[in-house]
Protein backbone atom coordinates (compact mmCIF):
# COMPACT_ATOMS: atom_id res chain seq x y z
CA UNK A 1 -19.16 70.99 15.99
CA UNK A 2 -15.27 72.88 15.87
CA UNK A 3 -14.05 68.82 16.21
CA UNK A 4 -16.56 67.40 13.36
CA UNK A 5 -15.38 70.98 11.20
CA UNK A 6 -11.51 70.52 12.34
CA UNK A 7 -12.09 66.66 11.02
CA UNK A 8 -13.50 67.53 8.01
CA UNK A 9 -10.93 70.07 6.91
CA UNK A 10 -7.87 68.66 7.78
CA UNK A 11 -8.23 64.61 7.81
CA UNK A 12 -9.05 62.32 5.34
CA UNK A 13 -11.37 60.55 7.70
CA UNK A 14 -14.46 58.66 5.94
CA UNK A 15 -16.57 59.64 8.53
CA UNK A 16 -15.26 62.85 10.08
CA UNK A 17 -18.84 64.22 11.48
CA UNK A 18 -19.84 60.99 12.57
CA UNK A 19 -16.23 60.16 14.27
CA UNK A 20 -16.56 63.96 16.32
CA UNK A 21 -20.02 63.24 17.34
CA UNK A 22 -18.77 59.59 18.45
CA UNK A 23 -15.78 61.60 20.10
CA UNK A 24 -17.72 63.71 21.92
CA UNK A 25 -20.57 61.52 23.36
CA UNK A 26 -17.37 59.42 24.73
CA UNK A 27 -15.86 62.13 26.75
CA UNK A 28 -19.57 62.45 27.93
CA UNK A 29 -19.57 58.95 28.97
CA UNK A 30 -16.06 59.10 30.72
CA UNK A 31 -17.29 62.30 32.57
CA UNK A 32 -20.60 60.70 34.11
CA UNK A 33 -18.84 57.32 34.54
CA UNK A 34 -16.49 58.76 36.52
CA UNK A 35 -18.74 61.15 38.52
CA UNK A 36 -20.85 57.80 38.98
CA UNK A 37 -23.95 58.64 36.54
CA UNK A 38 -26.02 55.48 36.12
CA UNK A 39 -26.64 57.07 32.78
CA UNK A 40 -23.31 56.95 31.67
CA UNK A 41 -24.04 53.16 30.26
CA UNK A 42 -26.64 54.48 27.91
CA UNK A 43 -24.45 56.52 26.53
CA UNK A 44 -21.57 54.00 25.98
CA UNK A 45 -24.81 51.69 24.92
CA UNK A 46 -25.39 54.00 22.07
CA UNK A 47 -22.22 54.82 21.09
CA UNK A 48 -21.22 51.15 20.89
CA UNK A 49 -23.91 50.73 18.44
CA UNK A 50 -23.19 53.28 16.16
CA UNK A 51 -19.34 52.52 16.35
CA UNK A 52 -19.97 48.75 14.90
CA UNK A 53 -22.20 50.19 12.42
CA UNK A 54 -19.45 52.28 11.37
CA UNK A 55 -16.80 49.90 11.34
CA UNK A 56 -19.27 47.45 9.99
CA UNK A 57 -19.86 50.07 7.32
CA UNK A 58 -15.88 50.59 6.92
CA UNK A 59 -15.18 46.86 6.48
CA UNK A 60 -13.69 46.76 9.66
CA UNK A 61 -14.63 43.43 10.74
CA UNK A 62 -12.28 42.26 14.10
CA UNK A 63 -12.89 45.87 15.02
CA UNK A 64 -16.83 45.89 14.80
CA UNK A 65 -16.61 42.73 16.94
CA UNK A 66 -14.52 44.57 19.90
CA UNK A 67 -17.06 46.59 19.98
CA UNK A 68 -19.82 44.49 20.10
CA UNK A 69 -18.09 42.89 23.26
CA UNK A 70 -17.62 46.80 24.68
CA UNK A 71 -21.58 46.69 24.42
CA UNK A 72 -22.13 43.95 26.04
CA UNK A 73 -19.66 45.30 29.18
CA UNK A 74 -21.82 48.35 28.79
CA UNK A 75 -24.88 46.57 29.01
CA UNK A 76 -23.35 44.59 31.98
CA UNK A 77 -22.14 47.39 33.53
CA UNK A 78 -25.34 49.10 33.61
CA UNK A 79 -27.55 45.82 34.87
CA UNK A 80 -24.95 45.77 37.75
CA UNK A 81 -24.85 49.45 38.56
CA UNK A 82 -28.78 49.75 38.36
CA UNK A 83 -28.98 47.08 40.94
CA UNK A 84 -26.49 48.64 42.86
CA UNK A 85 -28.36 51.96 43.09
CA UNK A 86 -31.81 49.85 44.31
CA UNK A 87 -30.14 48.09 47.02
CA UNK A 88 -30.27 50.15 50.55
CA UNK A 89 -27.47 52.09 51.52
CA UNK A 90 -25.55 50.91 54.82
CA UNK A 91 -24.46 53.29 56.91
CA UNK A 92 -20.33 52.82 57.76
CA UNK A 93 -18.28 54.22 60.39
């Protein structure tokens, strides 16, 4: 909320509460990707959506389509980390 508010007052962004929201459901993402949270790609799933709406929505054409290749890593990244997590765990020593 202070990011989205901060935004607001002092850019000119088009989308300031939308951007924050965006912001914060990345850091989100980074913190369970790194701490290895399956989960993590359905967050990066959703925000990928939303950002090439925006962009879409923005006229930002080359930059809607980055995105829509960042979803498909995320959706690749969670089919491979799902079957990661069903396959049995080996012992190493």
């Amino acid at each position: 909320m202070a990011l989205g508010a901060a935004m607001h007052t002092f850019t000119d962004a088009a989308l300031p509460w939308l951007d924050a929201m965006l912001t914060a459901m990345s850091l989100v993402g980074q913190w369970w990707q790194a701490r290895r949270h399956v989960a993590c790609w359905w967050v990066w799933i959703a925000v990928d959506v939303v950002y090439v709406g925006a962009y879409l929505f923005k006229s930002l054409h080359v930059t809607a389509a980055l995105y829509v290749f960042f979803l498909g890593l995320a959706v690749f990244g969670l089919r491979a980390w799902s079957a990661a997590a069903r396959e049995p765990q080996v012992a190493t020593q």
